[in-house]
PDB file of N, CA and C in Angstrom:
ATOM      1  N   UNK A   1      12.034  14.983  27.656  1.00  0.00           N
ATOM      2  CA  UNK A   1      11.319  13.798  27.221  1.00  0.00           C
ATOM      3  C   UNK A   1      12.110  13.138  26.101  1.00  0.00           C
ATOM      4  N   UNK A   2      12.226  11.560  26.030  1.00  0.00           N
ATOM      5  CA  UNK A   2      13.366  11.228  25.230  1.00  0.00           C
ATOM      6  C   UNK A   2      11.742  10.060  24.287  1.00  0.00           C
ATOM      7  N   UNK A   3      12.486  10.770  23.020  1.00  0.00           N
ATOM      8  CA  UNK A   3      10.867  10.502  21.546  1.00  0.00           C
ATOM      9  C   UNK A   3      11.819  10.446  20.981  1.00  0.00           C
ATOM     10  N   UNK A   4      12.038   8.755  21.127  1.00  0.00           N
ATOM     11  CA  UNK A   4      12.932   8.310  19.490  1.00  0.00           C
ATOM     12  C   UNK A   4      11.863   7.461  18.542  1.00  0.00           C
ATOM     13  N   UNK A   5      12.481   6.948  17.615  1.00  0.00           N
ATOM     14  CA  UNK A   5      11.929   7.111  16.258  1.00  0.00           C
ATOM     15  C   UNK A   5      11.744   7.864  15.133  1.00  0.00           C
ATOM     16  N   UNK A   6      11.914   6.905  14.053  1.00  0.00           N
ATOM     17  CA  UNK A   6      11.971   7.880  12.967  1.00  0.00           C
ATOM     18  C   UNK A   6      10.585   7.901  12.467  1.00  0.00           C
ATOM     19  N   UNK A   7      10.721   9.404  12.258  1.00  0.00           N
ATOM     20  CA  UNK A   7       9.345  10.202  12.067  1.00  0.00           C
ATOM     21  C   UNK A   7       8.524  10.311  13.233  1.00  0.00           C
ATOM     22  N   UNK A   8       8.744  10.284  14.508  1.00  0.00           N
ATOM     23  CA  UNK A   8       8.381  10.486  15.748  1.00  0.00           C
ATOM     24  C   UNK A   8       8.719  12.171  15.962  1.00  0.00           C
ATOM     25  N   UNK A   9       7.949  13.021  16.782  1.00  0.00           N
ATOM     26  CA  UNK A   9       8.099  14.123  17.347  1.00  0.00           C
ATOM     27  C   UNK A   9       7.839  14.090  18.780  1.00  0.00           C
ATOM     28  N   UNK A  10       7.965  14.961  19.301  1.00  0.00           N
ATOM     29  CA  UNK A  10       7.712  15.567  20.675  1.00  0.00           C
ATOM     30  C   UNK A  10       6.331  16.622  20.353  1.00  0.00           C
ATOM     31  N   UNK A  11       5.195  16.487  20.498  1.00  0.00           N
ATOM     32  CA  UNK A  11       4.514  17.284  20.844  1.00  0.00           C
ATOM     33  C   UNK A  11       3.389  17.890  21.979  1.00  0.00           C
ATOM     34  N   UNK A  12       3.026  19.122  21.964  1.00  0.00           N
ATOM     35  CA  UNK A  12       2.192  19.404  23.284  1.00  0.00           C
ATOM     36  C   UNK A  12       0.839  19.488  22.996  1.00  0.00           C
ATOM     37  N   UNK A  13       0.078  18.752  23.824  1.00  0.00           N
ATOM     38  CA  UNK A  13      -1.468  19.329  23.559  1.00  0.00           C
ATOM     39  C   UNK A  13      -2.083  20.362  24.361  1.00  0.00           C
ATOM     40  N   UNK A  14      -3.561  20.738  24.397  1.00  0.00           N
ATOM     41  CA  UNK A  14      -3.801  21.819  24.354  1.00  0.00           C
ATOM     42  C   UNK A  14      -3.252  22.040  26.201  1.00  0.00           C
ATOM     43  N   UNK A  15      -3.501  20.988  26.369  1.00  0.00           N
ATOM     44  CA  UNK A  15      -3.214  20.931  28.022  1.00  0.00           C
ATOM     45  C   UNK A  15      -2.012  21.144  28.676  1.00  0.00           C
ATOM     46  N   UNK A  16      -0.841  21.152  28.055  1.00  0.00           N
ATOM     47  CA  UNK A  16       0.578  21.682  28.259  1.00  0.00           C
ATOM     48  C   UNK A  16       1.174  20.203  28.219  1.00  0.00           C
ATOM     49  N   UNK A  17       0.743  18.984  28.246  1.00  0.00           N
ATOM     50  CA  UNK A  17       1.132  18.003  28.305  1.00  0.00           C
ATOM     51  C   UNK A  17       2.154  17.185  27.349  1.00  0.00           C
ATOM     52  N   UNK A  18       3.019  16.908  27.190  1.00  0.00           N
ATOM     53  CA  UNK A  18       3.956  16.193  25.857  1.00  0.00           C
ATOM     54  C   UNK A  18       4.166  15.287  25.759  1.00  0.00           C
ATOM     55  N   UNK A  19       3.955  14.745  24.763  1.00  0.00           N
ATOM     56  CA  UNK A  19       3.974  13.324  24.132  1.00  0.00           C
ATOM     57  C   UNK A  19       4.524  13.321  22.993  1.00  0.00           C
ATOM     58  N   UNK A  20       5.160  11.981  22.778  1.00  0.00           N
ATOM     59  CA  UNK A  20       5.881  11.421  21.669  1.00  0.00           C
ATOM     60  C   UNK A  20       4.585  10.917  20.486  1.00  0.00           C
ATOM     61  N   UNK A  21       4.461  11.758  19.301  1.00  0.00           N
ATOM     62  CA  UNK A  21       3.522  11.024  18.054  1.00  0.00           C
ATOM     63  C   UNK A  21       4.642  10.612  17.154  1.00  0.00           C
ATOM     64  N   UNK A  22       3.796   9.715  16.500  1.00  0.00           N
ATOM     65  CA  UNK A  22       4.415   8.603  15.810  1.00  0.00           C
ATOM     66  C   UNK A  22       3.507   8.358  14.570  1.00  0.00           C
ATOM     67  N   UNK A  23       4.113   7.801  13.170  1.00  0.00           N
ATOM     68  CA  UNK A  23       3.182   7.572  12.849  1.00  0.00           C
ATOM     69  C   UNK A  23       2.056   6.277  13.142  1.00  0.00           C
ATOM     70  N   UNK A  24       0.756   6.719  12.693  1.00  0.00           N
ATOM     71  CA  UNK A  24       0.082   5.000  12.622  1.00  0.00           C
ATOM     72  C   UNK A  24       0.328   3.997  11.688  1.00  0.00           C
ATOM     73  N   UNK A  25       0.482   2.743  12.164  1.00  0.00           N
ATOM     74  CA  UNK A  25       1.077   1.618  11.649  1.00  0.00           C
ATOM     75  C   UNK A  25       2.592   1.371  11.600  1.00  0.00           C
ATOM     76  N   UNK A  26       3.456   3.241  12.152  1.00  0.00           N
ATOM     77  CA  UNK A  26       5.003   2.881  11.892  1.00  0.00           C
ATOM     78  C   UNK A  26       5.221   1.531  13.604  1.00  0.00           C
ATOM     79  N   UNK A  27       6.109   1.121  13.554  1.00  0.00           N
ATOM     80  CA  UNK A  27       6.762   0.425  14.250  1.00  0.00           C
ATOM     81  C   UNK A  27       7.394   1.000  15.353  1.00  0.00           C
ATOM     82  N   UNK A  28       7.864   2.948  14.836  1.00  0.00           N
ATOM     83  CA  UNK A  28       8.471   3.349  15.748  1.00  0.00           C
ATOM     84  C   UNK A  28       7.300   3.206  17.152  1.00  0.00           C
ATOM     85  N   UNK A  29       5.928   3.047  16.943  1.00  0.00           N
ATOM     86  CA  UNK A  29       5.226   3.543  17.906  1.00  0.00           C
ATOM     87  C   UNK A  29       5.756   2.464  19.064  1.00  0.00           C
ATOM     88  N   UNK A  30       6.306   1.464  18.787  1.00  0.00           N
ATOM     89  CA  UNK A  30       6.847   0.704  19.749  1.00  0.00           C
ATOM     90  C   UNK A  30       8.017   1.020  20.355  1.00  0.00           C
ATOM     91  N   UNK A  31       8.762   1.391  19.694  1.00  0.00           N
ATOM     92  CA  UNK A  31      10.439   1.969  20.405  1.00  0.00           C
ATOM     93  C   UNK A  31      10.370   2.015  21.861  1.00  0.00           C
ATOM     94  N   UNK A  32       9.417   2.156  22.529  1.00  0.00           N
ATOM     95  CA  UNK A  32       9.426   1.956  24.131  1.00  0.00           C
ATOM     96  C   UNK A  32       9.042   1.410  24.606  1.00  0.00           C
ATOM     97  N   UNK A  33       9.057   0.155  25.293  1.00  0.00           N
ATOM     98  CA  UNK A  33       8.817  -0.778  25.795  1.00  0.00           C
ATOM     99  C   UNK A  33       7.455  -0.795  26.013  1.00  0.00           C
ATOM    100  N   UNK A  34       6.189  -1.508  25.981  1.00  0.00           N
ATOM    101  CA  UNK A  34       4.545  -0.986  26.301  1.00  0.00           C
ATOM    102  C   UNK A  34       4.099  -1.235  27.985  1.00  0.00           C
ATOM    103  N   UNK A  35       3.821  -0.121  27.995  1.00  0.00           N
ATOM    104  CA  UNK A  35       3.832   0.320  29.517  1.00  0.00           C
ATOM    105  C   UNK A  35       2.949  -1.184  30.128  1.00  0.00           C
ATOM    106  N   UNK A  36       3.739  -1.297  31.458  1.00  0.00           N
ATOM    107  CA  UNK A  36       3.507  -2.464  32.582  1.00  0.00           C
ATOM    108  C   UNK A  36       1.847  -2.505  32.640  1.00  0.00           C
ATOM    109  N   UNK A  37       1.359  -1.689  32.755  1.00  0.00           N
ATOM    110  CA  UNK A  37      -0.111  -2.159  33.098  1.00  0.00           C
ATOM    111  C   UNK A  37      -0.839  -2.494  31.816  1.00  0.00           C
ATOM    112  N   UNK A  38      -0.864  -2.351  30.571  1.00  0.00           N
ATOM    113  CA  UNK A  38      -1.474  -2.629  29.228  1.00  0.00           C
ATOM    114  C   UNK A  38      -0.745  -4.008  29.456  1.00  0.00           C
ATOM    115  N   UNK A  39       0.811  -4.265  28.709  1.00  0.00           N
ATOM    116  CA  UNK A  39       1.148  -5.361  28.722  1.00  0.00           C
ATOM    117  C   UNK A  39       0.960  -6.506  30.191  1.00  0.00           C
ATOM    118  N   UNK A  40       0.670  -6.360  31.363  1.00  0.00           N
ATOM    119  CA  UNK A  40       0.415  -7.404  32.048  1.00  0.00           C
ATOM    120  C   UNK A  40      -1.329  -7.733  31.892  1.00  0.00           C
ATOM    121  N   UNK A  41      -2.105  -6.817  31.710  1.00  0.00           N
ATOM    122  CA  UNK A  41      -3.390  -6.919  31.228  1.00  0.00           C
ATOM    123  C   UNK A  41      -3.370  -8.008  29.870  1.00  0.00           C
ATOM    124  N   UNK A  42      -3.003  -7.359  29.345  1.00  0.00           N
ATOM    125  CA  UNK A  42      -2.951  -8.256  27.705  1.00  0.00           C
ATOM    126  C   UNK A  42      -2.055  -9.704  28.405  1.00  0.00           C
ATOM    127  N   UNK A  43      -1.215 -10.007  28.705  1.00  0.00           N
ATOM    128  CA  UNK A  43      -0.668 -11.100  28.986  1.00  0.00           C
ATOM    129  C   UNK A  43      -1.441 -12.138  30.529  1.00  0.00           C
ATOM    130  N   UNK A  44      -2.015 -11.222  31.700  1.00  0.00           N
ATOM    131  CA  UNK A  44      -3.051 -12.408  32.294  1.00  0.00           C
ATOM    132  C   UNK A  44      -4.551 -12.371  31.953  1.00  0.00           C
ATOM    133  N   UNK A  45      -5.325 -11.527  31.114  1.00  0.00           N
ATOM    134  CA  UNK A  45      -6.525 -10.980  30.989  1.00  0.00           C
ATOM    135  C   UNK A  45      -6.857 -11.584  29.528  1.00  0.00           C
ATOM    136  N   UNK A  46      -5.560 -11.255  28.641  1.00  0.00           N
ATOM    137  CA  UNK A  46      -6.045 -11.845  27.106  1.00  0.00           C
ATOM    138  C   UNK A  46      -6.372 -10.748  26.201  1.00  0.00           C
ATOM    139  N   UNK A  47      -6.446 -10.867  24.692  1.00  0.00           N
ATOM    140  CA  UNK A  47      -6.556  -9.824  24.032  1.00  0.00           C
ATOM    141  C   UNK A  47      -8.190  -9.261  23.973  1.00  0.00           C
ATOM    142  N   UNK A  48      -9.009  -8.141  24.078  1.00  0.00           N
ATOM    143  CA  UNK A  48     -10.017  -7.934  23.891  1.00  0.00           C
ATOM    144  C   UNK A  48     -10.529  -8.585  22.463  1.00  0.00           C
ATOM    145  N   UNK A  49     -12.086  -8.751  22.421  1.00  0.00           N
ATOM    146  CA  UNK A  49     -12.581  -9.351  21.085  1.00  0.00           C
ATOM    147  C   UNK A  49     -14.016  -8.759  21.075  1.00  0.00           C
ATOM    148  N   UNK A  50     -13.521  -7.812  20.308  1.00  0.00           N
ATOM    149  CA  UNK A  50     -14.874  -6.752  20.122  1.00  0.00           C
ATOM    150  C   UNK A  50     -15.994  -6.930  19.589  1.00  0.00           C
ATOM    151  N   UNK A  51     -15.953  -8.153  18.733  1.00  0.00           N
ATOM    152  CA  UNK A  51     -17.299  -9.009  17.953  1.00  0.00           C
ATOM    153  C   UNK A  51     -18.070  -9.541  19.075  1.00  0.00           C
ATOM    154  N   UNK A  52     -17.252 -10.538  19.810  1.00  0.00           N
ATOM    155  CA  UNK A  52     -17.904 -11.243  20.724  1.00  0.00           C
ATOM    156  C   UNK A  52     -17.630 -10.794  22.776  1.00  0.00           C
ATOM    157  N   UNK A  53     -17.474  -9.805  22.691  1.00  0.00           N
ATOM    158  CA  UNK A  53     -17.263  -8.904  23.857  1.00  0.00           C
ATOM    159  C   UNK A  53     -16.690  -9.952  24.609  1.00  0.00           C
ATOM    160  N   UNK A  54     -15.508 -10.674  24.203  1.00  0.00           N
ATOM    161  CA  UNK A  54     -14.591 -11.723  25.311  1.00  0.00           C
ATOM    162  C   UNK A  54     -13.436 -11.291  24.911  1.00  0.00           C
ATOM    163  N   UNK A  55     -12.533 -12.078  25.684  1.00  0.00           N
ATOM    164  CA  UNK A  55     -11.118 -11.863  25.984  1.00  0.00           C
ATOM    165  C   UNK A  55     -10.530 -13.233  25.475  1.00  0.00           C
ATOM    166  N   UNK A  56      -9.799 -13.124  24.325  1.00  0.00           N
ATOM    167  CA  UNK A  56      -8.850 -14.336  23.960  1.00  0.00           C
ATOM    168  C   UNK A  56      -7.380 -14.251  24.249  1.00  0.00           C
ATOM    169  N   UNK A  57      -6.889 -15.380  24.223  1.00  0.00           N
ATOM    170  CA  UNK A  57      -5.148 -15.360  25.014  1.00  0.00           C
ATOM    171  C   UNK A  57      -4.467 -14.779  24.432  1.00  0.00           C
ATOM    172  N   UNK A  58      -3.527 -13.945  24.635  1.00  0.00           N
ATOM    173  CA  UNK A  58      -2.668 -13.312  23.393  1.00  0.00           C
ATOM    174  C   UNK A  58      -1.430 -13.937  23.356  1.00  0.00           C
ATOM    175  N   UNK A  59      -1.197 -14.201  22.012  1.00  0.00           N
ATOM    176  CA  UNK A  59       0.023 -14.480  21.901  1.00  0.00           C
ATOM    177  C   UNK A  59       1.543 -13.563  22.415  1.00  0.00           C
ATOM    178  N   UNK A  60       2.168 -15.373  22.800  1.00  0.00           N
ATOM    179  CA  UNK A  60       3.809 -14.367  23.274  1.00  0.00           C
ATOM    180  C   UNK A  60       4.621 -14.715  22.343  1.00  0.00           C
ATOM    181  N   UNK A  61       4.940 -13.096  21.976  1.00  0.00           N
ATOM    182  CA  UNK A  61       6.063 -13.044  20.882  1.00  0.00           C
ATOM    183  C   UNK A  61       7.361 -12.603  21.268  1.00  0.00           C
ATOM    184  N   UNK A  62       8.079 -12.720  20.524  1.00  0.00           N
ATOM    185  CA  UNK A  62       9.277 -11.737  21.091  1.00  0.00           C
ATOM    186  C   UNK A  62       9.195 -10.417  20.212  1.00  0.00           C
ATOM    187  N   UNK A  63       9.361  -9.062  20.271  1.00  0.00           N
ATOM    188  CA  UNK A  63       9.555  -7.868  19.992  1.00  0.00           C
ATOM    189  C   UNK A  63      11.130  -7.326  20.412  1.00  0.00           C
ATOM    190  N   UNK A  64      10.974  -5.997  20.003  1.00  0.00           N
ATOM    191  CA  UNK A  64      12.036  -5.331  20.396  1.00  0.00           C
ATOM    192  C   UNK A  64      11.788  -3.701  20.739  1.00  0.00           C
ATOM    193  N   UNK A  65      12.585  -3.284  21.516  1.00  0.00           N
ATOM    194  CA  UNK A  65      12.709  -2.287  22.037  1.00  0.00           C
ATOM    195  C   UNK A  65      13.753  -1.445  22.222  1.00  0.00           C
ATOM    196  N   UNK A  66      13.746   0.278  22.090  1.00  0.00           N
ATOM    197  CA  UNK A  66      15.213   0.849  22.558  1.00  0.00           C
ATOM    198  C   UNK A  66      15.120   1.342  23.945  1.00  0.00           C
ATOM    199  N   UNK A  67      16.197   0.378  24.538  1.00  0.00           N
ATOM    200  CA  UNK A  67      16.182   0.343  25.803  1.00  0.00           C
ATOM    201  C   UNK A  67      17.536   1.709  26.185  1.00  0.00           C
ATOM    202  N   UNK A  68      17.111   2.776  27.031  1.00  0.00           N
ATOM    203  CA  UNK A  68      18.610   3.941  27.094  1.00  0.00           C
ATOM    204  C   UNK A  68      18.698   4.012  28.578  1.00  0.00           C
ATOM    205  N   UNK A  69      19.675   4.044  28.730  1.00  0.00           N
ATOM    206  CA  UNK A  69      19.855   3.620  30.251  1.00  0.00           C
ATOM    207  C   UNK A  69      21.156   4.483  30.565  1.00  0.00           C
ATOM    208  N   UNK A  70      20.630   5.956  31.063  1.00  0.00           N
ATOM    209  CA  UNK A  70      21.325   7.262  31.260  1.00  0.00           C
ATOM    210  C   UNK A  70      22.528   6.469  32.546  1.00  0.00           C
ATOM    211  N   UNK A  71      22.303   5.608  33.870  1.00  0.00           N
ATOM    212  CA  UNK A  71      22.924   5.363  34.374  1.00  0.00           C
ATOM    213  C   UNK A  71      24.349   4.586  33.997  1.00  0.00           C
ATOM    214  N   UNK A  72      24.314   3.444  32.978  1.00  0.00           N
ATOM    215  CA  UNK A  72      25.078   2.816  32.343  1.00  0.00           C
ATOM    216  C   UNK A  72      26.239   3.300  31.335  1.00  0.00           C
ATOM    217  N   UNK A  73      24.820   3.988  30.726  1.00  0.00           N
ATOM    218  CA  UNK A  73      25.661   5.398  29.036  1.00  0.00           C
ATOM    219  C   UNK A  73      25.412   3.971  28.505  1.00  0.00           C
ATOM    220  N   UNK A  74      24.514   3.332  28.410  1.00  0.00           N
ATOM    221  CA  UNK A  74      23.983   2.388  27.122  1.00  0.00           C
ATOM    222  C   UNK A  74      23.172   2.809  26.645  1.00  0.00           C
ATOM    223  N   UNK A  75      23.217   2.361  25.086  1.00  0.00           N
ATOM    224  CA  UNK A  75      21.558   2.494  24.170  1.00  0.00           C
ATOM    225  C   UNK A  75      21.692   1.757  23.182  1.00  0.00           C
ATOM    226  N   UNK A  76      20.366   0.895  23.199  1.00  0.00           N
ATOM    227  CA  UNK A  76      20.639  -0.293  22.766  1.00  0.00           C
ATOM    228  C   UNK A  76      19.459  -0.932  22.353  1.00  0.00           C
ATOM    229  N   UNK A  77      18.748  -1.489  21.333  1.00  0.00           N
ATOM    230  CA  UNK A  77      17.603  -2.489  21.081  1.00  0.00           C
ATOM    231  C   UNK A  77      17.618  -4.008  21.846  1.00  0.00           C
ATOM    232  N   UNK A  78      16.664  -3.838  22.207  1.00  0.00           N
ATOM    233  CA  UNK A  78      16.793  -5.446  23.369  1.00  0.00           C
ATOM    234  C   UNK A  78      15.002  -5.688  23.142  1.00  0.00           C
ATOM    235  N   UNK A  79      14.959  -7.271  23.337  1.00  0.00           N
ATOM    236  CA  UNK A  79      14.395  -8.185  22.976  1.00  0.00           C
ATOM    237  C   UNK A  79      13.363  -8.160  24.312  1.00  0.00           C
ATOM    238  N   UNK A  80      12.306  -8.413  24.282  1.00  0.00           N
ATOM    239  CA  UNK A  80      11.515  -8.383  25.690  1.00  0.00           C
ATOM    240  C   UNK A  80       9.777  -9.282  24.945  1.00  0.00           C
ATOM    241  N   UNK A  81       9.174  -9.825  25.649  1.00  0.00           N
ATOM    242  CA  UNK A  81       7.958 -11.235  25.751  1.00  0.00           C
ATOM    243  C   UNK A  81       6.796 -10.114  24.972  1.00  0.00           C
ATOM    244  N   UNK A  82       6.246 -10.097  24.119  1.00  0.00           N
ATOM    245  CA  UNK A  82       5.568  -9.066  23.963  1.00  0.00           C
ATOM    246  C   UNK A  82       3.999  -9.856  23.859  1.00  0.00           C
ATOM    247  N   UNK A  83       2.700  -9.389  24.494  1.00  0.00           N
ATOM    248  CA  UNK A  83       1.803 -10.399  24.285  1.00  0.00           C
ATOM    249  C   UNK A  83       1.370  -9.476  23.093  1.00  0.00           C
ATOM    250  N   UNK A  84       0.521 -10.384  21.991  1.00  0.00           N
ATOM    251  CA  UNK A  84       0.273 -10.106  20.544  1.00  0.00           C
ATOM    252  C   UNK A  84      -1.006 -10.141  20.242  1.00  0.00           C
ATOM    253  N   UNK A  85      -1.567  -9.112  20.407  1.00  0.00           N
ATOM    254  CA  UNK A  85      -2.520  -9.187  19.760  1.00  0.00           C
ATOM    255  C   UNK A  85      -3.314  -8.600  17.908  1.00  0.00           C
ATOM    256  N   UNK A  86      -4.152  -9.382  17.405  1.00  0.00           N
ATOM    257  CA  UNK A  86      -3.538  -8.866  16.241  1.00  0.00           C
ATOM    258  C   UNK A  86      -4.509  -7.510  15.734  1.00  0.00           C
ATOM    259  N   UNK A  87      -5.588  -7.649  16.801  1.00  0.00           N
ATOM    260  CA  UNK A  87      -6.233  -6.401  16.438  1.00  0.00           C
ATOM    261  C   UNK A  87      -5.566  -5.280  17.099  1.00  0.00           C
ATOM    262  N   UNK A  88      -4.606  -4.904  18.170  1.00  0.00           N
ATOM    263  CA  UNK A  88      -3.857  -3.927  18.373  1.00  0.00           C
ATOM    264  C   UNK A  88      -2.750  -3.657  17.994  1.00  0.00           C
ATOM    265  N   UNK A  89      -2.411  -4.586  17.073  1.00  0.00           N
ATOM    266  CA  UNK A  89      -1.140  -4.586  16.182  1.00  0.00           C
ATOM    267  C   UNK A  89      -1.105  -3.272  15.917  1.00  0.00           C
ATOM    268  N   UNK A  90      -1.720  -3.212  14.655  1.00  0.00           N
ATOM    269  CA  UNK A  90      -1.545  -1.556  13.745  1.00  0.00           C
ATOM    270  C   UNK A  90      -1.828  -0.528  14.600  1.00  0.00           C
ATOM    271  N   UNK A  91      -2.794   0.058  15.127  1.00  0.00           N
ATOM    272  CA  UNK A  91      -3.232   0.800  15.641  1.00  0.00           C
ATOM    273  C   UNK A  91      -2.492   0.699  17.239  1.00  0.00           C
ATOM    274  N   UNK A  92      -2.563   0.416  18.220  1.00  0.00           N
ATOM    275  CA  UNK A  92      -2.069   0.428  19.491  1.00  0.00           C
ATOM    276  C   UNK A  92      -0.681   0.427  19.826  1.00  0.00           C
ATOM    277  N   UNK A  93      -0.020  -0.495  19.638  1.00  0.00           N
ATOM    278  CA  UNK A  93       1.535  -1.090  19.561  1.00  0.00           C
ATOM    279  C   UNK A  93       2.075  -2.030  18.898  1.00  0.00           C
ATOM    280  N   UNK A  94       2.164  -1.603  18.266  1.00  0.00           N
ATOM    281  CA  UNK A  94       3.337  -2.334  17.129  1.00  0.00           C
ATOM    282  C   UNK A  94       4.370  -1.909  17.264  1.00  0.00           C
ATOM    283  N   UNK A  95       5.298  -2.909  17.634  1.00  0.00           N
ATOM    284  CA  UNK A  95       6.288  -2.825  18.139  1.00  0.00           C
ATOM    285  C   UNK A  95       7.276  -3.591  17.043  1.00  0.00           C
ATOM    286  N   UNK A  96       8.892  -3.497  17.148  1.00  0.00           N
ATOM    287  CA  UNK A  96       9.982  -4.072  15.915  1.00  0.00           C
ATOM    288  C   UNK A  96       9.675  -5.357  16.577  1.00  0.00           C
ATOM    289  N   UNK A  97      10.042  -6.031  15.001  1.00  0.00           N
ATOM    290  CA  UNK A  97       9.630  -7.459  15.402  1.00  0.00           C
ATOM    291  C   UNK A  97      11.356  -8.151  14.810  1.00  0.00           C
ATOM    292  N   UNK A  98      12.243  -7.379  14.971  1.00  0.00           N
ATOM    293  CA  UNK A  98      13.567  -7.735  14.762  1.00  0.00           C
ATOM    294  C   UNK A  98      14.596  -6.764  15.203  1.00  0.00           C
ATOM    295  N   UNK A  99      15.481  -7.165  15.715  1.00  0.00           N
ATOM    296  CA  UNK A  99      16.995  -6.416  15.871  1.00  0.00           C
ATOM    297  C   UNK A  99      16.881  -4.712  15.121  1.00  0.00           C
ATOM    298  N   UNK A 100      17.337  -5.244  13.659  1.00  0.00           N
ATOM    299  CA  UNK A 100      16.761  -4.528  12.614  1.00  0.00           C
ATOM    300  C   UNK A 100      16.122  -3.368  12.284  1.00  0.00           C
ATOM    301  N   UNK A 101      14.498  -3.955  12.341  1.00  0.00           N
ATOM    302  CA  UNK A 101      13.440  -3.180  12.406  1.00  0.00           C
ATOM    303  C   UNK A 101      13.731  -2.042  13.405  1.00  0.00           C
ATOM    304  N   UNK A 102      14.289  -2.382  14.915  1.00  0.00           N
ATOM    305  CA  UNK A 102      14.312  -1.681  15.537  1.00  0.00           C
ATOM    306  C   UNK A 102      15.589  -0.154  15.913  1.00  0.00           C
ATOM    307  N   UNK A 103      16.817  -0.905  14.705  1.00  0.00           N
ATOM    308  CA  UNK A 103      17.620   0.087  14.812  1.00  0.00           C
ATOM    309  C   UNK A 103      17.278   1.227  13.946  1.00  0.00           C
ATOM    310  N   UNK A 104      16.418   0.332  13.013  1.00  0.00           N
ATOM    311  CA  UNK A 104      15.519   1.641  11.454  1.00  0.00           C
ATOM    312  C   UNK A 104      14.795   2.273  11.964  1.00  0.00           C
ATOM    313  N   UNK A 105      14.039   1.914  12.707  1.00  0.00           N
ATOM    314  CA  UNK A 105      12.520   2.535  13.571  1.00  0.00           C
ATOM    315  C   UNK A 105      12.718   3.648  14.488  1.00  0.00           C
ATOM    316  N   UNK A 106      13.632   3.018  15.936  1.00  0.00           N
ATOM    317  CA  UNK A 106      13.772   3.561  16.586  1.00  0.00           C
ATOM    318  C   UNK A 106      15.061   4.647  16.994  1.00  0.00           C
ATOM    319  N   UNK A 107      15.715   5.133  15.922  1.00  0.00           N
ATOM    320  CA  UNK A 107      16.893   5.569  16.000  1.00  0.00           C
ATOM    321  C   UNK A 107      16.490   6.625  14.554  1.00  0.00           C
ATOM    322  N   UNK A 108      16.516   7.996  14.854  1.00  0.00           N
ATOM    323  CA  UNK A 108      16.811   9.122  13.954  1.00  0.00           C
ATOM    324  C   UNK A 108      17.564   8.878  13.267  1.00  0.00           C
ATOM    325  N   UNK A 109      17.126   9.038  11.607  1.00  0.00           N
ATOM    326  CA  UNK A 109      18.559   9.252  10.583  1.00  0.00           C
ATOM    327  C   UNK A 109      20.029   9.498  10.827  1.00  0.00           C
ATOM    328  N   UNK A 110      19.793  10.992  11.914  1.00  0.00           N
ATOM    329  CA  UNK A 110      21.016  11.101  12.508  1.00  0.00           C
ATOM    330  C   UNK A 110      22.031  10.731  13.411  1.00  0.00           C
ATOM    331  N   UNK A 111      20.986   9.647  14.427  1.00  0.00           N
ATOM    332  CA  UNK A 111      21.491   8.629  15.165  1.00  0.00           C
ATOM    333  C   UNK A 111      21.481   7.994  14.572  1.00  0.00           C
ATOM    334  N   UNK A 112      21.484   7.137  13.725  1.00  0.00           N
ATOM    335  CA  UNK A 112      21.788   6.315  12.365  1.00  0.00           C
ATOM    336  C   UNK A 112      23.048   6.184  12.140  1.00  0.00           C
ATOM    337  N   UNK A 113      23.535   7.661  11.477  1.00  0.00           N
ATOM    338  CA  UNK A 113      24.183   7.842  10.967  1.00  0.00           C
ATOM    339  C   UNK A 113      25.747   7.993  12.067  1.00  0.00           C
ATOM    340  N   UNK A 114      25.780   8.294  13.104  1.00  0.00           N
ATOM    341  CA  UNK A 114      26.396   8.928  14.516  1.00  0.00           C
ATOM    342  C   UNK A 114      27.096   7.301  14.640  1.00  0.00           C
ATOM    343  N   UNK A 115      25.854   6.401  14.942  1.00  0.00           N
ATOM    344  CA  UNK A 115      26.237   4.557  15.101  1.00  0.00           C
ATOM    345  C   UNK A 115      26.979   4.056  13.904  1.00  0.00           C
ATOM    346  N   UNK A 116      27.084   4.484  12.791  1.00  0.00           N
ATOM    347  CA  UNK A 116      27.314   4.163  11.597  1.00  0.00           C
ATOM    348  C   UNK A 116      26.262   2.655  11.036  1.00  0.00           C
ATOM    349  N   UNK A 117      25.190   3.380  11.492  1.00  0.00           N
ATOM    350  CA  UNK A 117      24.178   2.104  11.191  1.00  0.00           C
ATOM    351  C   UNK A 117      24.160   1.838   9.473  1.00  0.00           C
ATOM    352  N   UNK A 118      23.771   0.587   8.676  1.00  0.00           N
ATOM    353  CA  UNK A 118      23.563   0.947   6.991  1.00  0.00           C
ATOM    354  C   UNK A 118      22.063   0.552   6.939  1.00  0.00           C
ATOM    355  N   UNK A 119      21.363   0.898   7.429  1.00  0.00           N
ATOM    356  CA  UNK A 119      19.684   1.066   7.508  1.00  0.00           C
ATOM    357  C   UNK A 119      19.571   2.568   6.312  1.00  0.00           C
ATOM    358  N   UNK A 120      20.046   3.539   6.687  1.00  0.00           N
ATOM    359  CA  UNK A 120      19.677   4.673   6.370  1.00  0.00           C
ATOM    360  C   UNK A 120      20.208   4.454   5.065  1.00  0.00           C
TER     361      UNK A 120
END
C-alpha cells in the first residue's frame, strides 16, 4: 500500500484491513487524488447542506495531487478540477491547494530530502 504524506502511516484495523491515517485538517489527507465516485457526486449532485438538508453547487477549484505512476518511474504533484466544498474541507478532503503545499504534504522528510526538495 503506497501512504504518502507527512505524518501519514499505514495502519490496520481490527478487521485486517489497511489504510493510510493522516492527520485531521493536514493536507496530506489529500495526497491522493479523491476517489471517482465522492468527487463526481460532489461535482454533478453539489455539496451537501446539513442545515437545510439540500445540495448546493460546489465549487471548481484547482488542487493538487501526488500522482506515482510505477509504469512510467514518475512521481510527481499534478494539478486536477477539485469540486470544493467548504464544509468538507477540514474534515473530509483537503487537499494541496499549490505545487508547494503538495511537495511538503505529500512527500516524507526523507523523500524530501532524496528530491533535494527546500520545504524540509
Amino acid at each position: 500500500m503506497l501512504c504518502t504524506g507527512l505524518d501519514c502511516a499505514v495502519v490496520t484495523e481490527r478487521n485486517g484491513c489497511q489504510l493510510c491515517a493522516c492527520p485531521i485538517g493536514s493536507p496530506a489527507r489529500g495526497c491522493d487524488p479523491m476517489p471517482f465516485v465522492l468527487w463526481h457526486d460532489l461535482i454533478v449532485n453539489g455539496c451537501p447542506n446539513v442545515t437545510v438538508n439540500t445540495r448546493d453547487p460546489a465549487q471548481k477549484v484547482h488542487r493538487w495531487f501526488r500522482r506515482v505512476n510505477r509504469f512510467t518511474n514518475t512521481d510527481q504533484c499534478e494539478p486536477y478540477i477539485f469540486p470544493y466544498c467548504s464544509e468538507l474541507d477540514f474534515n473530509l478532503w483537503r487537499s494541496p491547494r499549490t505545487k508547494q503545499e503538495c511537495e511538503l504534504y505529500c512527500y516524507s522528510s526523507e523523500e524530501q530530502r532524496k528530491r533535494g526538495s527546500t520545504n524540509t
